[in-house]
C-alpha atoms as a PDB file:
ATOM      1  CA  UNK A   1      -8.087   4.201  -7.669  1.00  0.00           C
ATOM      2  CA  UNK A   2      -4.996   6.053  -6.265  1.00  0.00           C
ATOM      3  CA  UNK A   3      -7.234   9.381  -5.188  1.00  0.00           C
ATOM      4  CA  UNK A   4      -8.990   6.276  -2.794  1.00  0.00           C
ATOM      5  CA  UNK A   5      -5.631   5.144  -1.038  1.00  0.00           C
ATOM      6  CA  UNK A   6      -5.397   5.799   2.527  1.00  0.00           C
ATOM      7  CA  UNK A   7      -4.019   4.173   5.938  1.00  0.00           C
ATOM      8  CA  UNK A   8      -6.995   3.593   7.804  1.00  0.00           C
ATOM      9  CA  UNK A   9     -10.631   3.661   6.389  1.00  0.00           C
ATOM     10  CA  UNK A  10     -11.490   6.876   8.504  1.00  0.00           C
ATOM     11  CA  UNK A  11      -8.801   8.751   6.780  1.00  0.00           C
ATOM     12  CA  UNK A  12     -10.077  11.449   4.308  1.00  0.00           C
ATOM     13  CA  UNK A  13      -8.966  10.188   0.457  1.00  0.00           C
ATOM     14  CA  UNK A  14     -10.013  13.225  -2.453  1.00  0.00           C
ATOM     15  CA  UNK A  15     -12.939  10.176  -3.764  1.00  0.00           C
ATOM     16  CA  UNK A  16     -14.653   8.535  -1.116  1.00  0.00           C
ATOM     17  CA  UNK A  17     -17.830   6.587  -1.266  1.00  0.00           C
ATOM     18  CA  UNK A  18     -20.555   6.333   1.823  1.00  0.00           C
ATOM     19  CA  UNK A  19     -23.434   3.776   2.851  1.00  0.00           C
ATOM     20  CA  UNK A  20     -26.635   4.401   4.218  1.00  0.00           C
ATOM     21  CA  UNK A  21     -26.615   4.108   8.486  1.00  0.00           C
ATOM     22  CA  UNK A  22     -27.985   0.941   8.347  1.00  0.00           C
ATOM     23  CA  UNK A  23     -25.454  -0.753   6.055  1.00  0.00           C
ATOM     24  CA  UNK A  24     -23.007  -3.481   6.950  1.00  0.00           C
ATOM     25  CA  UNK A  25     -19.873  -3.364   5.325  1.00  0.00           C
ATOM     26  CA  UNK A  26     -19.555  -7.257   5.324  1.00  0.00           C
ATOM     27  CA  UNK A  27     -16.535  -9.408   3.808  1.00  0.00           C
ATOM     28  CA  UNK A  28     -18.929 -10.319   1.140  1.00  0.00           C
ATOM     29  CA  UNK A  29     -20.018  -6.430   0.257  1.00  0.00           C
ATOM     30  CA  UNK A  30     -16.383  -5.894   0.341  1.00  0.00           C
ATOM     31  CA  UNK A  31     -15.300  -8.750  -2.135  1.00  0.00           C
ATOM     32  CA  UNK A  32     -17.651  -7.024  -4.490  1.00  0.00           C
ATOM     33  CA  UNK A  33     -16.498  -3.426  -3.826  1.00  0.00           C
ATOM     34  CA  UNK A  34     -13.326  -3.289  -4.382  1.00  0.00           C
ATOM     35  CA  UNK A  35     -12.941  -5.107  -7.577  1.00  0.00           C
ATOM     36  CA  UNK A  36     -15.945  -3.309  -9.296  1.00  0.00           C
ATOM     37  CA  UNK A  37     -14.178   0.419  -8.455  1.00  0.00           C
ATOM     38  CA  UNK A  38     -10.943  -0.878  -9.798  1.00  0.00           C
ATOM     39  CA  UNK A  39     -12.859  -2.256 -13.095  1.00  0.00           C
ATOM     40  CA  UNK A  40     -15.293   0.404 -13.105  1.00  0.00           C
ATOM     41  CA  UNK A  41     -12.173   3.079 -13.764  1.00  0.00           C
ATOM     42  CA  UNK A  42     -10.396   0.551 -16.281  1.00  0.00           C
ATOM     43  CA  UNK A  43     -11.606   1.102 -20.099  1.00  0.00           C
ATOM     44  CA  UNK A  44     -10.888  -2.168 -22.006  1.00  0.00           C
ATOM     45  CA  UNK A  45      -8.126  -5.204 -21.378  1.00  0.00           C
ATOM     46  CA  UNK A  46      -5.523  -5.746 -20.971  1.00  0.00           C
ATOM     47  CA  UNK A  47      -6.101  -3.504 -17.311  1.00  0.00           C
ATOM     48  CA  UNK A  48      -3.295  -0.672 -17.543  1.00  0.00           C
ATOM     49  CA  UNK A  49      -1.603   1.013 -14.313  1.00  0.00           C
ATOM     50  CA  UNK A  50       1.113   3.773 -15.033  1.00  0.00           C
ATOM     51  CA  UNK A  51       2.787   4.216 -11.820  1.00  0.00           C
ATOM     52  CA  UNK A  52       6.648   5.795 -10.776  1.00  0.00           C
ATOM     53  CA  UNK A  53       5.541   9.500 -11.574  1.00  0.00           C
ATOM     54  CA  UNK A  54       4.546  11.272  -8.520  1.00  0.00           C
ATOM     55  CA  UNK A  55       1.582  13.057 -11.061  1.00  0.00           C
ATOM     56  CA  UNK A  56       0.730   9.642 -10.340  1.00  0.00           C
ATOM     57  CA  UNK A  57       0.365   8.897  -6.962  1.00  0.00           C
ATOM     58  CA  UNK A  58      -0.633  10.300  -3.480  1.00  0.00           C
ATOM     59  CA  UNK A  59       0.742  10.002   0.270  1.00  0.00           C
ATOM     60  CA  UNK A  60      -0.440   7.190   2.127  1.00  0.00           C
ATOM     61  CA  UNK A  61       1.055   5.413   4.810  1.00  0.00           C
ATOM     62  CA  UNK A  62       3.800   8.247   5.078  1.00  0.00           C
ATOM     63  CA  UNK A  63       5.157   8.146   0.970  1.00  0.00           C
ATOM     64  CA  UNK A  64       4.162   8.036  -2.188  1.00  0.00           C
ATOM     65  CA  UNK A  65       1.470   5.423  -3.727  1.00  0.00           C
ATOM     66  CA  UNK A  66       0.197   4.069  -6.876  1.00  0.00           C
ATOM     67  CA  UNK A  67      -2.687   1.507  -6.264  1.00  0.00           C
ATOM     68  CA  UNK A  68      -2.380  -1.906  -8.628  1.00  0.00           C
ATOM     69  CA  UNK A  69      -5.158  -3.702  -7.864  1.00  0.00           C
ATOM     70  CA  UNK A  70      -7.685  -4.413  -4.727  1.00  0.00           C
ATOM     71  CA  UNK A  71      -9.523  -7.847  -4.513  1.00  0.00           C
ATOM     72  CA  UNK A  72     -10.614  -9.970  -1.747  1.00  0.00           C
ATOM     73  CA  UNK A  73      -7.215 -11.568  -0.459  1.00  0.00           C
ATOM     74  CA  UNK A  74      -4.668  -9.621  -2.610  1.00  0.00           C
ATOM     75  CA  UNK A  75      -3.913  -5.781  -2.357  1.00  0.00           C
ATOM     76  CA  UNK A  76      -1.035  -4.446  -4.797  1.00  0.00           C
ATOM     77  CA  UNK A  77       0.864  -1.236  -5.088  1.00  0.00           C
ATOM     78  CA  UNK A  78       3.950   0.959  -5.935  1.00  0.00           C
ATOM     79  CA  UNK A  79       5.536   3.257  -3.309  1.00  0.00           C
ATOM     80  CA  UNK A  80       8.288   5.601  -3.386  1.00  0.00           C
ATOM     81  CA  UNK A  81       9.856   6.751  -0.330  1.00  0.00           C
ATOM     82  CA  UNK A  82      11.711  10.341  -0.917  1.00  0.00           C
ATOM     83  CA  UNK A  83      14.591  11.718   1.430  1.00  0.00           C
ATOM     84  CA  UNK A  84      12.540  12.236   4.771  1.00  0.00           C
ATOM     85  CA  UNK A  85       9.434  10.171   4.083  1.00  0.00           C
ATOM     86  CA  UNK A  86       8.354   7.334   6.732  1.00  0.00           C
ATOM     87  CA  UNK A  87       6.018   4.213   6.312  1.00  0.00           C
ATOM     88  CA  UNK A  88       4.411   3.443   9.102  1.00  0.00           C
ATOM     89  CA  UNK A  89       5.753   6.326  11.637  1.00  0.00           C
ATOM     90  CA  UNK A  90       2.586   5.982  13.744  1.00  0.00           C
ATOM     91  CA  UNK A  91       2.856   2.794  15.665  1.00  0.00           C
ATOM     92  CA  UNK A  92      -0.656   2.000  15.170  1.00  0.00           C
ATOM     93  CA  UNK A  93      -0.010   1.154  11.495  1.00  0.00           C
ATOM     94  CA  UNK A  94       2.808  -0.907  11.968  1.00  0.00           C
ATOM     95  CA  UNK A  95       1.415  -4.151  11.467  1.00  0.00           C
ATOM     96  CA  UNK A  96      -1.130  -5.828   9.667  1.00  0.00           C
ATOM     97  CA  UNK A  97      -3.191  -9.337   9.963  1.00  0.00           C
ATOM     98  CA  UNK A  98      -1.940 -10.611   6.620  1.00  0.00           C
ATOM     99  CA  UNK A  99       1.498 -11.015   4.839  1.00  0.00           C
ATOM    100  CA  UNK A 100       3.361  -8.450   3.466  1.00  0.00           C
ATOM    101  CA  UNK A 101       5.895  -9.045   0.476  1.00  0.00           C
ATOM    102  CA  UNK A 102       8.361  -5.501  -0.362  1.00  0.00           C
ATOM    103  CA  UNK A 103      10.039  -5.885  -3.690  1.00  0.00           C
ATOM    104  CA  UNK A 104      12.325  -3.240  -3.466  1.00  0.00           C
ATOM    105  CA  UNK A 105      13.587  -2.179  -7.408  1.00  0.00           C
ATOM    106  CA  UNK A 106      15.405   0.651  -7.206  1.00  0.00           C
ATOM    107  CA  UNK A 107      17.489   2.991  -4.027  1.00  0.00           C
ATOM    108  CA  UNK A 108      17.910   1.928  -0.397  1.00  0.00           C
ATOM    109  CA  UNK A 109      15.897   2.234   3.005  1.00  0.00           C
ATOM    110  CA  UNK A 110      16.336   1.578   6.284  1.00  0.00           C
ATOM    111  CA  UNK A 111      13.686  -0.801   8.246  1.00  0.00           C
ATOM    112  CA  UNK A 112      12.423  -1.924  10.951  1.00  0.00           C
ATOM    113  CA  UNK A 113      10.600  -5.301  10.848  1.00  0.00           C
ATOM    114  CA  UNK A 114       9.714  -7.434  14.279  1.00  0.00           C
ATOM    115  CA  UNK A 115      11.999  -4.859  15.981  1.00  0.00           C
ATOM    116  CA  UNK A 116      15.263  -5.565  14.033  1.00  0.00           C
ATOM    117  CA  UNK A 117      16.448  -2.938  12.006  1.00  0.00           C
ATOM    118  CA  UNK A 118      18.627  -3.303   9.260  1.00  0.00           C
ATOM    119  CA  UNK A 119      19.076  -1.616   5.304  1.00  0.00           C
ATOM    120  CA  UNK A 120      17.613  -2.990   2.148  1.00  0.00           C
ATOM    121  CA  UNK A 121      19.087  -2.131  -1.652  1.00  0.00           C
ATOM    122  CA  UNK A 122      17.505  -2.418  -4.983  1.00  0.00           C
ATOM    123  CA  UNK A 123      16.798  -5.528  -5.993  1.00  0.00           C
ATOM    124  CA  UNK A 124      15.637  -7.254  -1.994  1.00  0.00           C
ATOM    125  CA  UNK A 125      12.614  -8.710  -0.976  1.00  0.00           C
ATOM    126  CA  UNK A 126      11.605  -8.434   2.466  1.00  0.00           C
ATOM    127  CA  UNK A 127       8.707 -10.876   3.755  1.00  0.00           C
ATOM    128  CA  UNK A 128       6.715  -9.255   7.288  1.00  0.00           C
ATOM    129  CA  UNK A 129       4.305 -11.924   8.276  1.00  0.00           C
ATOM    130  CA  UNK A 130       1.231 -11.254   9.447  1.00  0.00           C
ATOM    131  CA  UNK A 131       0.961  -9.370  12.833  1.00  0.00           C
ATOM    132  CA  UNK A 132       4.510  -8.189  12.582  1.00  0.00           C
ATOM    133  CA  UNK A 133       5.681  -4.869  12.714  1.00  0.00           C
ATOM    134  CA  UNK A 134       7.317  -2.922  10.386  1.00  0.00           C
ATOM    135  CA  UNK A 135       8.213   0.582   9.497  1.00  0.00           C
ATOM    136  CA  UNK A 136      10.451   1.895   6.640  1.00  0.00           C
ATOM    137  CA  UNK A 137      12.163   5.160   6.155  1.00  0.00           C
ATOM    138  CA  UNK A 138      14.668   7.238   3.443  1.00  0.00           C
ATOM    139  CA  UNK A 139      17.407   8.248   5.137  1.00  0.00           C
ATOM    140  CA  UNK A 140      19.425   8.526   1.353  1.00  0.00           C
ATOM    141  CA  UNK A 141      19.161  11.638  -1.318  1.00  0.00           C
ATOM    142  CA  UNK A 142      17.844   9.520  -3.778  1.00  0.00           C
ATOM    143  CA  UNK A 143      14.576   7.816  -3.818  1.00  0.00           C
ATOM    144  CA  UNK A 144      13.661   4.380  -3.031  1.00  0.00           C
ATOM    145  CA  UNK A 145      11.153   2.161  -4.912  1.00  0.00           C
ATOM    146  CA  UNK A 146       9.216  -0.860  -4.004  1.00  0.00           C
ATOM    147  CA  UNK A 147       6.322  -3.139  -4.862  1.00  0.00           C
ATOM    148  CA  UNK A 148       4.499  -4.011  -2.233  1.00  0.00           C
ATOM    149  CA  UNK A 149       1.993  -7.307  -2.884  1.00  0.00           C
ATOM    150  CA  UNK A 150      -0.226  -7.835   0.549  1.00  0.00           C
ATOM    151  CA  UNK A 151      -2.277 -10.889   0.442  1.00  0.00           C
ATOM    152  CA  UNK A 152      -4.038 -13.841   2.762  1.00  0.00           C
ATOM    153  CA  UNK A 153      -7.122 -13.738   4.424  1.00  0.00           C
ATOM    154  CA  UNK A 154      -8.400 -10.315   5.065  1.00  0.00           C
ATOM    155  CA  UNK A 155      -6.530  -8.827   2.604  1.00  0.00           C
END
């Protein structure tokens, strides 16, 4: 489900899917969409994700991403922000109309949430509400890692 990640729906992602010209994407269509090409991938239960190796994972939103699961109010993920690497440099993706929870596991970053910018280390959890803006970067040699969990209505 990784090769589908991307930062806005008209980015290009290496698997894509299309609808006819007269289909509307509804919230309904969408409830049943994303869970059935998360399942459709997954062979058996218990539903296995290997994520943390870049073989792994793909740029989106400015680093590195491993997709956990998609379903109607929850979206779930890995990142990994190398030395250089921005979330969210384009203002247009700096906020989002649902909460955000960062679980940062392992490293350091440097943020910028609601305007205020201040430095997270392993082991913080940052909370952006919805419709506030945030950005992170890697200013450090090493990389950081973080679990991001976005969920609410239009999730």
């Amino acid at each position: 489900m990784t090769a589908m990640g991307r930062a806005k729906m008209t980015d290009p992602a290496p698997m894509d899917f299309g609808f006819a010209n007269d289909f509307q994407l509804t919230p309904e269509a969408m409830a049943t969409l994303l869970p059935f090409t998360f399942h459709f991938w997954t062979k058996g239960q218990p539903e296995i994700v290997s994520f943390g190796e870049l073989e792994q994972a793909r740029v989106v939103h400015g680093a590195y991403a491993t997709l956990f699961y998609y379903q109607s109010g929850l979206r779930s993920g890995y990142y990994r922000i190398e030395k250089g690497q921005h979330i969210n440099a384009d203002e247009s993706d700096q906020t989002s109309p649902f909460p955000s929870l960062f679980i940062l596991i392992d490293g350091a970053m440097d943020c910028r949430i609601g305007g205020r910018a201040m430095s997270l280390e392993g082991k913080q959890t940052v909370l952006v509400p919805a419709g506030v803006t945030h950005e992170f970067w890697n200013p450090h040699d090493t990389p950081a890692e973080f679990i991001l969990n976005m969920f609410g209505e239009g999730a």
